[in-house]
PDB file of N, CA and C in Angstrom:
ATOM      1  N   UNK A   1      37.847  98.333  54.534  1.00  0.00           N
ATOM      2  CA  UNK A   1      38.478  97.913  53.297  1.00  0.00           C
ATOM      3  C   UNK A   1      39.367  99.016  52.726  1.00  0.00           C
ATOM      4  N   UNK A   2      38.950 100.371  52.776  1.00  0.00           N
ATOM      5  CA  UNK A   2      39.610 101.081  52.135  1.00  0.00           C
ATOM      6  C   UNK A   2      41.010 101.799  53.023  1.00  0.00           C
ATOM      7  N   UNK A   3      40.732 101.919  54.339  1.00  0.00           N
ATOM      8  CA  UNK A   3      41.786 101.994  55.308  1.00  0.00           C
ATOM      9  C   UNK A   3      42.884 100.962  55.153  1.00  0.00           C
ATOM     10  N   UNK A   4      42.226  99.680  54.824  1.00  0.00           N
ATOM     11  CA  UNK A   4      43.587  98.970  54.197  1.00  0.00           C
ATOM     12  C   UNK A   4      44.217  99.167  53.023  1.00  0.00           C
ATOM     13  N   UNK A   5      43.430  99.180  52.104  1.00  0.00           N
ATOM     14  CA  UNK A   5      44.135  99.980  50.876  1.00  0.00           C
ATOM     15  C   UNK A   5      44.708 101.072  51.168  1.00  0.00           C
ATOM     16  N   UNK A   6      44.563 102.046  51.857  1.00  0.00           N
ATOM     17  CA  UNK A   6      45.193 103.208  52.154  1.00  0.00           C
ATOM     18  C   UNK A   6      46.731 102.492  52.583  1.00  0.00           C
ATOM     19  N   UNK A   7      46.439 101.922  53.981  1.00  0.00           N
ATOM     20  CA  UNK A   7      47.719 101.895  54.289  1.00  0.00           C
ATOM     21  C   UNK A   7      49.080 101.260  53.632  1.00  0.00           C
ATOM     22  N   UNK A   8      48.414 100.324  52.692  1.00  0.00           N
ATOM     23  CA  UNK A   8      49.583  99.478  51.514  1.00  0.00           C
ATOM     24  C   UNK A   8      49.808 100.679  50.476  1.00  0.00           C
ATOM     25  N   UNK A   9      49.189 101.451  50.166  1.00  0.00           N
ATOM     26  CA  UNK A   9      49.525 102.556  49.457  1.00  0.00           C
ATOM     27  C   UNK A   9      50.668 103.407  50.091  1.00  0.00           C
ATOM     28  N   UNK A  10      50.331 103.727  51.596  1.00  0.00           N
ATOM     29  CA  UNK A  10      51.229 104.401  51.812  1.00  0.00           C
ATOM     30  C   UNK A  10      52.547 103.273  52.416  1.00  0.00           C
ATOM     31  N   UNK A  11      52.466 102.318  52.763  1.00  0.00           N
ATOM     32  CA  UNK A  11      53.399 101.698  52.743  1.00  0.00           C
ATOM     33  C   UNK A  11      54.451 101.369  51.644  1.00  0.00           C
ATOM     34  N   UNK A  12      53.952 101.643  50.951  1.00  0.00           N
ATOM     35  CA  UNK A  12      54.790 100.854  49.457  1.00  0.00           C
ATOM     36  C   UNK A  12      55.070 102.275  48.884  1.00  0.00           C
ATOM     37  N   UNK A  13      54.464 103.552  48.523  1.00  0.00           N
ATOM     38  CA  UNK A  13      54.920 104.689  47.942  1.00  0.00           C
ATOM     39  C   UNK A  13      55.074 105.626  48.726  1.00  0.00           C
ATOM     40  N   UNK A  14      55.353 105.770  50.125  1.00  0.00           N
ATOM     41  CA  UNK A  14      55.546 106.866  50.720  1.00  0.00           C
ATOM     42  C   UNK A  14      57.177 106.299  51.850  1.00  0.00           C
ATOM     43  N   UNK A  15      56.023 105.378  52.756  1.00  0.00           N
ATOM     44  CA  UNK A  15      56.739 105.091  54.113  1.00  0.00           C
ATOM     45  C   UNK A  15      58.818 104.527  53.520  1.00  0.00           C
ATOM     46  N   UNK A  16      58.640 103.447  52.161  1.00  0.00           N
ATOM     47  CA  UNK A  16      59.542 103.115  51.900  1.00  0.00           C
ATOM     48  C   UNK A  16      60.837 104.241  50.890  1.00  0.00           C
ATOM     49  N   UNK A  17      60.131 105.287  50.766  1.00  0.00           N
ATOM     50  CA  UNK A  17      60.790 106.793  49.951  1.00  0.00           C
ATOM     51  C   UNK A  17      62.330 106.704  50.287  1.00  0.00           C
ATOM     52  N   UNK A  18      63.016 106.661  49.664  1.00  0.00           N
ATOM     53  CA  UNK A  18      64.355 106.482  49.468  1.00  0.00           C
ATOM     54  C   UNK A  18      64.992 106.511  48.267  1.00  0.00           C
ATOM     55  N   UNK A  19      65.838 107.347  48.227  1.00  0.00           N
ATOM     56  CA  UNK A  19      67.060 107.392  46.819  1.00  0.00           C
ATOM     57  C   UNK A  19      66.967 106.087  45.980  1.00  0.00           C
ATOM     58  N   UNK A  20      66.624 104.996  46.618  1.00  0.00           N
ATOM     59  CA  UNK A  20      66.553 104.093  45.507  1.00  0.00           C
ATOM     60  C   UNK A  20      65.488 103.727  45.204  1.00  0.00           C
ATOM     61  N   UNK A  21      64.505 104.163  45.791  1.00  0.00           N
ATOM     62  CA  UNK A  21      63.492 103.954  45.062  1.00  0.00           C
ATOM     63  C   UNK A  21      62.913 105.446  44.178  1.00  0.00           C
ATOM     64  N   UNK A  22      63.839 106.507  44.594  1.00  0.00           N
ATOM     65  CA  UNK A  22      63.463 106.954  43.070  1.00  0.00           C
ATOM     66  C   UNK A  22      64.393 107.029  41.811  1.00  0.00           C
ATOM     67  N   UNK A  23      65.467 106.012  42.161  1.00  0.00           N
ATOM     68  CA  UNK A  23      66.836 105.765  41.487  1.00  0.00           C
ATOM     69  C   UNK A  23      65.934 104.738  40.063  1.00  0.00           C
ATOM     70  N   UNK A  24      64.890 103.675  41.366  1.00  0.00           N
ATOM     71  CA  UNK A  24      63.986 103.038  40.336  1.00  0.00           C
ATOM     72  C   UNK A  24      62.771 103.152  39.022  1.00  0.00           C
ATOM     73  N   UNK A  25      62.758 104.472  39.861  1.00  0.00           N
ATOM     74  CA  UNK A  25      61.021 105.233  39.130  1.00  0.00           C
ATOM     75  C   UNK A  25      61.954 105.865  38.041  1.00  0.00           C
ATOM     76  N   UNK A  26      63.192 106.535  37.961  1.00  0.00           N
ATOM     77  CA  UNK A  26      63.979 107.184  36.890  1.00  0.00           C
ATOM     78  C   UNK A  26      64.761 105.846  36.021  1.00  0.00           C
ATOM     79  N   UNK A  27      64.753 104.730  36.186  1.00  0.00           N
ATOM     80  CA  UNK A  27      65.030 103.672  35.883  1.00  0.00           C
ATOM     81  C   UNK A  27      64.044 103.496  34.430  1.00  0.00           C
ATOM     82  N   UNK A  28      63.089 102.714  35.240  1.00  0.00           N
ATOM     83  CA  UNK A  28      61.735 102.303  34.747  1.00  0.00           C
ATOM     84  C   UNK A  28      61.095 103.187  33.496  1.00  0.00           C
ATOM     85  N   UNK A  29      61.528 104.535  33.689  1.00  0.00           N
ATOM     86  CA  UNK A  29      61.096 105.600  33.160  1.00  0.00           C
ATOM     87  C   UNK A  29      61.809 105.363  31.934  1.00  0.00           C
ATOM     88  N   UNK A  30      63.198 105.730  31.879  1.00  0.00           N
ATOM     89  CA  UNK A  30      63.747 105.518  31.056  1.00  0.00           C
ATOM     90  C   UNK A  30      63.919 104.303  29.867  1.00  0.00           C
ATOM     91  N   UNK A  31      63.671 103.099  30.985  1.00  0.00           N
ATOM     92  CA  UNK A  31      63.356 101.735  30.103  1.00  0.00           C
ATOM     93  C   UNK A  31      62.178 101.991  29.349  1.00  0.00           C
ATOM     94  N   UNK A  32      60.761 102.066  30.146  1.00  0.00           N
ATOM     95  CA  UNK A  32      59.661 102.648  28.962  1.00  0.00           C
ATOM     96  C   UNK A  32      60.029 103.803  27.617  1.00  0.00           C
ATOM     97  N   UNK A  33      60.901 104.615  27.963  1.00  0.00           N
ATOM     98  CA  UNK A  33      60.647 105.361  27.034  1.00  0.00           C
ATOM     99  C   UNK A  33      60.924 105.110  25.462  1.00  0.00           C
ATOM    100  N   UNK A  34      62.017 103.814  25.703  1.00  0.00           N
ATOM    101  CA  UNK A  34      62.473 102.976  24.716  1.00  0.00           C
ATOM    102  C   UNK A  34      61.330 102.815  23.575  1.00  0.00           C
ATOM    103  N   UNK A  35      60.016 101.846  24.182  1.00  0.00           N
ATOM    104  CA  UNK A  35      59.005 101.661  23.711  1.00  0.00           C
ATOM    105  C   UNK A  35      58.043 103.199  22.953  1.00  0.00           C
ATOM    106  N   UNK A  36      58.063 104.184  23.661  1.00  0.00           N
ATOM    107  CA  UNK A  36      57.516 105.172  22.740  1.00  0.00           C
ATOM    108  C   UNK A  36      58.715 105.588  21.678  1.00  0.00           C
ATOM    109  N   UNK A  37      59.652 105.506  21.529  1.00  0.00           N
ATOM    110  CA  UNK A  37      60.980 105.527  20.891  1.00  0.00           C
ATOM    111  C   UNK A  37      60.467 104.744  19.299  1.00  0.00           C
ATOM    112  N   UNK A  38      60.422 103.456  19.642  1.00  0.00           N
ATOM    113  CA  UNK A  38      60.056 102.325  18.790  1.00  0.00           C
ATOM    114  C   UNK A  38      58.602 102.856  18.315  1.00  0.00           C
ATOM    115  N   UNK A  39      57.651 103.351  18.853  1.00  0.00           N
ATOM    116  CA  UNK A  39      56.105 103.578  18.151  1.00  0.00           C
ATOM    117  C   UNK A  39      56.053 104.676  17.571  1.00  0.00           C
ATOM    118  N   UNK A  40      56.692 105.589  17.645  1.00  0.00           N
ATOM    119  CA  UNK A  40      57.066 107.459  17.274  1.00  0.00           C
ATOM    120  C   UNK A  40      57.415 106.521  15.919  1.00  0.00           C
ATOM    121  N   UNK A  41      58.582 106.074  15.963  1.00  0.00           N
ATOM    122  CA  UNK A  41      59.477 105.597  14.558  1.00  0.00           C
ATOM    123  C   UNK A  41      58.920 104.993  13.952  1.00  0.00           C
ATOM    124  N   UNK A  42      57.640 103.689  14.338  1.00  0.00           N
ATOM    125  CA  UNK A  42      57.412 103.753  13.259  1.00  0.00           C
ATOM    126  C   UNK A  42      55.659 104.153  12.732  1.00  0.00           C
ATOM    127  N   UNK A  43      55.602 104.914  13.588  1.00  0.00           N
ATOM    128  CA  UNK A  43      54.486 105.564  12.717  1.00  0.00           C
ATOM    129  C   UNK A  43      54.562 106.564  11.874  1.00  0.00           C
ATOM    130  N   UNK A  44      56.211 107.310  11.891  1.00  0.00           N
ATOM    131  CA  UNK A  44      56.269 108.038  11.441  1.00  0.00           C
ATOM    132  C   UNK A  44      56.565 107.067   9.694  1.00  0.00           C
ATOM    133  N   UNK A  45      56.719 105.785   9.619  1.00  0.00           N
ATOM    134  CA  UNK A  45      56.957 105.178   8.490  1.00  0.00           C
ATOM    135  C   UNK A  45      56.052 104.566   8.049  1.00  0.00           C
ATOM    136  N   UNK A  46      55.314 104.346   8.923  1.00  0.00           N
ATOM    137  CA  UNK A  46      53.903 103.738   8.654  1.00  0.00           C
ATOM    138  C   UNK A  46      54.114 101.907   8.469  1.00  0.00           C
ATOM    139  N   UNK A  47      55.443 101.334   8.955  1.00  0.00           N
ATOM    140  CA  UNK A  47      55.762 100.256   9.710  1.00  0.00           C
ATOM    141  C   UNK A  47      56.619  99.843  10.670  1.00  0.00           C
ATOM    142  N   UNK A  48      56.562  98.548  11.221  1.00  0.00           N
ATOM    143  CA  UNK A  48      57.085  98.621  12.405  1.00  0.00           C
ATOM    144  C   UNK A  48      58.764  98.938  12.223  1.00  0.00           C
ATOM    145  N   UNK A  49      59.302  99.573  12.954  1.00  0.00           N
ATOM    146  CA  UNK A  49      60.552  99.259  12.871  1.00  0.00           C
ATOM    147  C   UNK A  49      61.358  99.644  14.169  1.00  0.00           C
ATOM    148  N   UNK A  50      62.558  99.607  14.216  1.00  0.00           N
ATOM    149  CA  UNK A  50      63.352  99.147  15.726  1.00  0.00           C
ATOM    150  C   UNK A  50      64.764 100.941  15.339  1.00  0.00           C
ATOM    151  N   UNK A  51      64.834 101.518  16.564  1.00  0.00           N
ATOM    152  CA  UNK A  51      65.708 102.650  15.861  1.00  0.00           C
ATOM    153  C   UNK A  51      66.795 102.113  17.089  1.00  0.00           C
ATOM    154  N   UNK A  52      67.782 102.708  16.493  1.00  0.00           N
ATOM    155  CA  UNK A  52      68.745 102.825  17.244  1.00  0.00           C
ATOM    156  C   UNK A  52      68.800 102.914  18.727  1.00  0.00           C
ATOM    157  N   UNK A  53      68.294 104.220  18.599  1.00  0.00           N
ATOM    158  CA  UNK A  53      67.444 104.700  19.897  1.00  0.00           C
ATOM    159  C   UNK A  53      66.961 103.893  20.904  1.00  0.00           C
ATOM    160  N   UNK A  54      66.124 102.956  20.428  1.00  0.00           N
ATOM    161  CA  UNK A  54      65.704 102.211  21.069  1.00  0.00           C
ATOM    162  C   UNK A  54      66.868 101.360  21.842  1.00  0.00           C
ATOM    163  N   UNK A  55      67.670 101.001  21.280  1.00  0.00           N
ATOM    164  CA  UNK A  55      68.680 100.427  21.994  1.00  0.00           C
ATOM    165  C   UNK A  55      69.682 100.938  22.886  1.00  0.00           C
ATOM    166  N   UNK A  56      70.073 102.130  22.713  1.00  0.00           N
ATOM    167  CA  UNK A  56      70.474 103.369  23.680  1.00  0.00           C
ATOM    168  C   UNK A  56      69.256 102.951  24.792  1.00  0.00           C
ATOM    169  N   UNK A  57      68.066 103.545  24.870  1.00  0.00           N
ATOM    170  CA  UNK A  57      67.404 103.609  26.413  1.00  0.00           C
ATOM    171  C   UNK A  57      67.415 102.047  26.857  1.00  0.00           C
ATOM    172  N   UNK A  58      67.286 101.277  26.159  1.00  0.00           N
ATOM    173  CA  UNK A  58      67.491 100.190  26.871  1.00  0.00           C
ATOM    174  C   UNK A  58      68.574  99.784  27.683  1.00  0.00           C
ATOM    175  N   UNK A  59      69.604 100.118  27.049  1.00  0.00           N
ATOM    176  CA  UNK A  59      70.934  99.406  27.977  1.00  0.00           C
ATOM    177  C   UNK A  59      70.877 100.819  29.087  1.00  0.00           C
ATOM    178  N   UNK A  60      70.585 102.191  28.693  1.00  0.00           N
ATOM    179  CA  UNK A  60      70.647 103.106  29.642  1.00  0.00           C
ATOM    180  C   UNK A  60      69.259 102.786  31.140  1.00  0.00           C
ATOM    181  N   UNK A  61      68.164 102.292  30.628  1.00  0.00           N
ATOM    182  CA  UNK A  61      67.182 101.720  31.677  1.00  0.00           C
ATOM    183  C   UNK A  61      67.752 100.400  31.919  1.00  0.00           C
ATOM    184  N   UNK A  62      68.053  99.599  31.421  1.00  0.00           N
ATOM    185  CA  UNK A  62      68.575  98.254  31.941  1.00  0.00           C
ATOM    186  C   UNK A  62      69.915  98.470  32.915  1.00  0.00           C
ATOM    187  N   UNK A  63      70.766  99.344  32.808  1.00  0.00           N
ATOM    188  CA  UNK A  63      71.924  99.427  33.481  1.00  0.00           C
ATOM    189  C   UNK A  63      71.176  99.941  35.018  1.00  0.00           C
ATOM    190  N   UNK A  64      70.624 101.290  35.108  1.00  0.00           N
ATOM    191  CA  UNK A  64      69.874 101.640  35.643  1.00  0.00           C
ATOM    192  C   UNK A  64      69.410 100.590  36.934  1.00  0.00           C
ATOM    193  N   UNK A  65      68.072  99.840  35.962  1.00  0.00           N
ATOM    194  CA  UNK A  65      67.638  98.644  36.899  1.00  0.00           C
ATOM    195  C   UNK A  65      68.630  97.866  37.385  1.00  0.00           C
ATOM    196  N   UNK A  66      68.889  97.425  36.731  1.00  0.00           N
ATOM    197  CA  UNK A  66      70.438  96.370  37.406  1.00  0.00           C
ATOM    198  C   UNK A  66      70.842  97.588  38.424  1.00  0.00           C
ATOM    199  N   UNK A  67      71.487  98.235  38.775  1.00  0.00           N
ATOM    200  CA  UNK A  67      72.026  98.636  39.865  1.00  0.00           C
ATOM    201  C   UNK A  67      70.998  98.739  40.383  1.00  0.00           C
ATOM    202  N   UNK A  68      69.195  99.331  40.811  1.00  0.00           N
ATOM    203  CA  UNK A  68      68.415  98.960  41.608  1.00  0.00           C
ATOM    204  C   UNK A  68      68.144  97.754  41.690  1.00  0.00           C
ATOM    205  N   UNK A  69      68.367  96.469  41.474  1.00  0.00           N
ATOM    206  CA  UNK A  69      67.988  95.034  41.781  1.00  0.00           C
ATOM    207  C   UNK A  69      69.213  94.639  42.231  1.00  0.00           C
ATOM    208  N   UNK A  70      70.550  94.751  41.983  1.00  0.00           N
ATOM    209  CA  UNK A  70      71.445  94.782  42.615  1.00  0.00           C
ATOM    210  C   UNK A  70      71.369  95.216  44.827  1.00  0.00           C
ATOM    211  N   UNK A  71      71.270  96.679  44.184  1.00  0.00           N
ATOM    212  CA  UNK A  71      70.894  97.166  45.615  1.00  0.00           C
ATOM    213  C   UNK A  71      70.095  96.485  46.614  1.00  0.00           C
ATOM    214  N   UNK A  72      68.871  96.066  45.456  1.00  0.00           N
ATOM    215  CA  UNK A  72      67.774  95.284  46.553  1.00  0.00           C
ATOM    216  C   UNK A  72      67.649  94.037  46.779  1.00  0.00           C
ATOM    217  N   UNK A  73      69.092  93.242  45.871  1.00  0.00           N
ATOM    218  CA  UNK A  73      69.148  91.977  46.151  1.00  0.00           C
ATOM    219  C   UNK A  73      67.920  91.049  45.436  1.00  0.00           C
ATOM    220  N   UNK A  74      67.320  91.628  44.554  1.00  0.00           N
ATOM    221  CA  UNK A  74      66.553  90.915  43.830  1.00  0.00           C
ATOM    222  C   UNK A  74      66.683  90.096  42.453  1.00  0.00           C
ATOM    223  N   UNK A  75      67.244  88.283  42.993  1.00  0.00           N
ATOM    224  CA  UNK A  75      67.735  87.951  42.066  1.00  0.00           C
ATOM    225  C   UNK A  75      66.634  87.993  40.487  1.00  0.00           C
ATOM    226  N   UNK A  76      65.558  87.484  40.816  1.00  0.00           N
ATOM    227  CA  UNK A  76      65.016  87.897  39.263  1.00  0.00           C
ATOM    228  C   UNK A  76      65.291  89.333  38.322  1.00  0.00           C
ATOM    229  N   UNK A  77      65.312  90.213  39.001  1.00  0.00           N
ATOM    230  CA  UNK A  77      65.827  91.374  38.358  1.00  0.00           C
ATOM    231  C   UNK A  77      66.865  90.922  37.879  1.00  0.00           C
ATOM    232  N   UNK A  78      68.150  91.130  38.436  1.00  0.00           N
ATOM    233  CA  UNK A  78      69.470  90.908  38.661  1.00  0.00           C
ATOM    234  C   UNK A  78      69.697  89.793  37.249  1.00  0.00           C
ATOM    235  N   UNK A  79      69.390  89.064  37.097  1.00  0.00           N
ATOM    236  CA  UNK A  79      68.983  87.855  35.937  1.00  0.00           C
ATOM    237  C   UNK A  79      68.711  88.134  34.707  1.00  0.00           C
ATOM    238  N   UNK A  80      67.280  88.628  35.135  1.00  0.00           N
ATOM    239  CA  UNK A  80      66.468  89.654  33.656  1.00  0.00           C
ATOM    240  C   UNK A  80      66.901  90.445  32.884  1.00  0.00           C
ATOM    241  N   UNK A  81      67.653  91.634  33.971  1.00  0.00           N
ATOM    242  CA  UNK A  81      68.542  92.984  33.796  1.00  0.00           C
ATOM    243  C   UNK A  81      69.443  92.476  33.075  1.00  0.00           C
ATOM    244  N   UNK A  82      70.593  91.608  33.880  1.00  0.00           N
ATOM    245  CA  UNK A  82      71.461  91.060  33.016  1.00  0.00           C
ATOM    246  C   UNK A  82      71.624  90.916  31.904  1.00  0.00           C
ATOM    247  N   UNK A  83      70.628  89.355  31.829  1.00  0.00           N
ATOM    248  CA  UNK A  83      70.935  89.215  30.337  1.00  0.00           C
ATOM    249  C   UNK A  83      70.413  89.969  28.937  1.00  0.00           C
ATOM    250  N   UNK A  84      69.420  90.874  29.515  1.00  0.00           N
ATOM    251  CA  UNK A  84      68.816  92.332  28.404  1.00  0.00           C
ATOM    252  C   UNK A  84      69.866  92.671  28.456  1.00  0.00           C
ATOM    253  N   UNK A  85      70.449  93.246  28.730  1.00  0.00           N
ATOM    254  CA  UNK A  85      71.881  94.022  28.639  1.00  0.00           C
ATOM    255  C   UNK A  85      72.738  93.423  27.643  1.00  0.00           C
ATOM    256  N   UNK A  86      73.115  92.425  27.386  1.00  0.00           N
ATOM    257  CA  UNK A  86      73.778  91.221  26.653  1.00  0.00           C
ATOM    258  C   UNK A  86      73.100  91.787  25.226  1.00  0.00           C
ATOM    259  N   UNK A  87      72.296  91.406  25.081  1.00  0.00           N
ATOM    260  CA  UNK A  87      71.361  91.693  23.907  1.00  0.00           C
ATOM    261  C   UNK A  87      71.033  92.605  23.735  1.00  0.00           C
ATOM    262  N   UNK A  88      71.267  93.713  24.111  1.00  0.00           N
ATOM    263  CA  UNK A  88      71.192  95.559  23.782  1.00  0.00           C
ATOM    264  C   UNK A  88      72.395  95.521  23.218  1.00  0.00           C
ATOM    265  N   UNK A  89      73.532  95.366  23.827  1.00  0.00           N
ATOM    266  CA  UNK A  89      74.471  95.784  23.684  1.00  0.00           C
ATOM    267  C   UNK A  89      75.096  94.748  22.161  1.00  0.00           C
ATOM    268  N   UNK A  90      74.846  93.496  22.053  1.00  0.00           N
ATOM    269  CA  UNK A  90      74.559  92.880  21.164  1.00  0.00           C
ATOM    270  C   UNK A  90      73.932  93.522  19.894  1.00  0.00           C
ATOM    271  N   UNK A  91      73.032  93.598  19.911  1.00  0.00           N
ATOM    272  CA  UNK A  91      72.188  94.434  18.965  1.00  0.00           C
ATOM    273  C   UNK A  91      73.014  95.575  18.144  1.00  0.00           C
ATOM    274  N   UNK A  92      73.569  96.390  19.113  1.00  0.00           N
ATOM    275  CA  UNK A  92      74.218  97.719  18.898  1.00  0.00           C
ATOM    276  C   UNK A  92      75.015  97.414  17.931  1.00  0.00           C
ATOM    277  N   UNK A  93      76.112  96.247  18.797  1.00  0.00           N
ATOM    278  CA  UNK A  93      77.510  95.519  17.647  1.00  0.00           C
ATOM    279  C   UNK A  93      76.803  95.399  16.029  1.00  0.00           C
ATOM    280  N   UNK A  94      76.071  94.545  16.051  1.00  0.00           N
ATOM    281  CA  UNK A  94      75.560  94.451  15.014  1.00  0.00           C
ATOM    282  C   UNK A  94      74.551  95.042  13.846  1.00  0.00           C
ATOM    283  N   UNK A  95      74.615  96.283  14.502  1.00  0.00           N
ATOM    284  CA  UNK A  95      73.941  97.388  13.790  1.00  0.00           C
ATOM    285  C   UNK A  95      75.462  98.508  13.322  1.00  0.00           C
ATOM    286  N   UNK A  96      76.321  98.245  14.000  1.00  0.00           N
ATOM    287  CA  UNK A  96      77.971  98.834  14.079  1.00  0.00           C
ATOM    288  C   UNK A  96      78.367  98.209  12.776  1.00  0.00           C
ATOM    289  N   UNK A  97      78.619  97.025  13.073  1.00  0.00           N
ATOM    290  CA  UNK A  97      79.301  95.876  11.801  1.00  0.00           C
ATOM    291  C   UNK A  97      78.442  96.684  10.955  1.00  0.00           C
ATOM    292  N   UNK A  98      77.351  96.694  10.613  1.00  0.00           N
ATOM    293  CA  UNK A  98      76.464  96.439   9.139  1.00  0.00           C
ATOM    294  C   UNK A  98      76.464  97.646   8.840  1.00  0.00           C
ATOM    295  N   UNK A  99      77.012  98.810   9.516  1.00  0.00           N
ATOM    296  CA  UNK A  99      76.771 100.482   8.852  1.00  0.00           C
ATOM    297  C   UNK A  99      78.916 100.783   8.548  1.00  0.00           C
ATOM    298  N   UNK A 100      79.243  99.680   9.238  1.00  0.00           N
ATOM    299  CA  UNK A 100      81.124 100.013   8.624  1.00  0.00           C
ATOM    300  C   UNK A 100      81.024  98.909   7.950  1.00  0.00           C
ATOM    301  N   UNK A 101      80.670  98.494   6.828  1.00  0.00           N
ATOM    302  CA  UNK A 101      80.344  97.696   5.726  1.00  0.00           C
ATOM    303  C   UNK A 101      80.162  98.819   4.980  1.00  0.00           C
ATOM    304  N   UNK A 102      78.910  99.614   5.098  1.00  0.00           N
ATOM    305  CA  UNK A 102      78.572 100.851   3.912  1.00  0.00           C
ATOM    306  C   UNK A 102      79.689 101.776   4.105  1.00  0.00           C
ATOM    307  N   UNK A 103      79.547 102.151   2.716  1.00  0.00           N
ATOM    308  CA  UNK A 103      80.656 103.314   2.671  1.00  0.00           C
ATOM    309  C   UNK A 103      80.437 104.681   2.843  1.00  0.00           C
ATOM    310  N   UNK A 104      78.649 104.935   3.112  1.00  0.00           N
ATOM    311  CA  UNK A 104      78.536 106.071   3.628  1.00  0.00           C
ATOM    312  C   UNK A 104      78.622 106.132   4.437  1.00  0.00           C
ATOM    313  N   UNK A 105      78.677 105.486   5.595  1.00  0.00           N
ATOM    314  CA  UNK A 105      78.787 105.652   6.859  1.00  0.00           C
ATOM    315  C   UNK A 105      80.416 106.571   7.723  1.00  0.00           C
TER     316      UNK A 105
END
């Protein structure tokens, strides 16, 4: 049992080792970090809230993935990636509009 587990282990994180798959792990990385981004902020307020930031690592991990699901031909990625991207970048616009409205900005 465990010789098989061994070998899917090393099949999947060793044998397949390639630039894109650590193109993916720096991907992934970056998409998570979004999420500690968002929990830092708002605990430091003591509610939930969404920073900017957060939307920076996203389109920067979503772009990311998309070119690894691209590469690997994986249409669900390719889909997913996509249309997050739409809506990051979305988001952004509309955090743009609503701060060139104020005049401190």
């Amino acid at each position: 049992m465990f010789v098989g587990l061994y070998e899917w282990f090393y099949d999947v994180f060793v044998a397949q080792w390639d630039f894109w798959v650590l193109w993916g792990f720096v991907a992934q990385f970056m998409f998570m970090m979004r999420f500690m981004i968002q929990w830092i902020a708002s605990e430091r307020v003591g509610r939930s809230i969404v920073p900017v930031a957060f939307w920076f690592f996203s389109i920067g991990g979503g772009s990311l993935l998309l070119t690894y699901a691209i590469v690997k031909k994986d249409p669900v990625f390719i889909a997913g990636q996509g249309l997050g991207l739409i809506i990051y970048f979305r988001n952004l616009w509309l955090i743009y509009k609503e701060n060139r409205q104020d005049p401190n900005f």
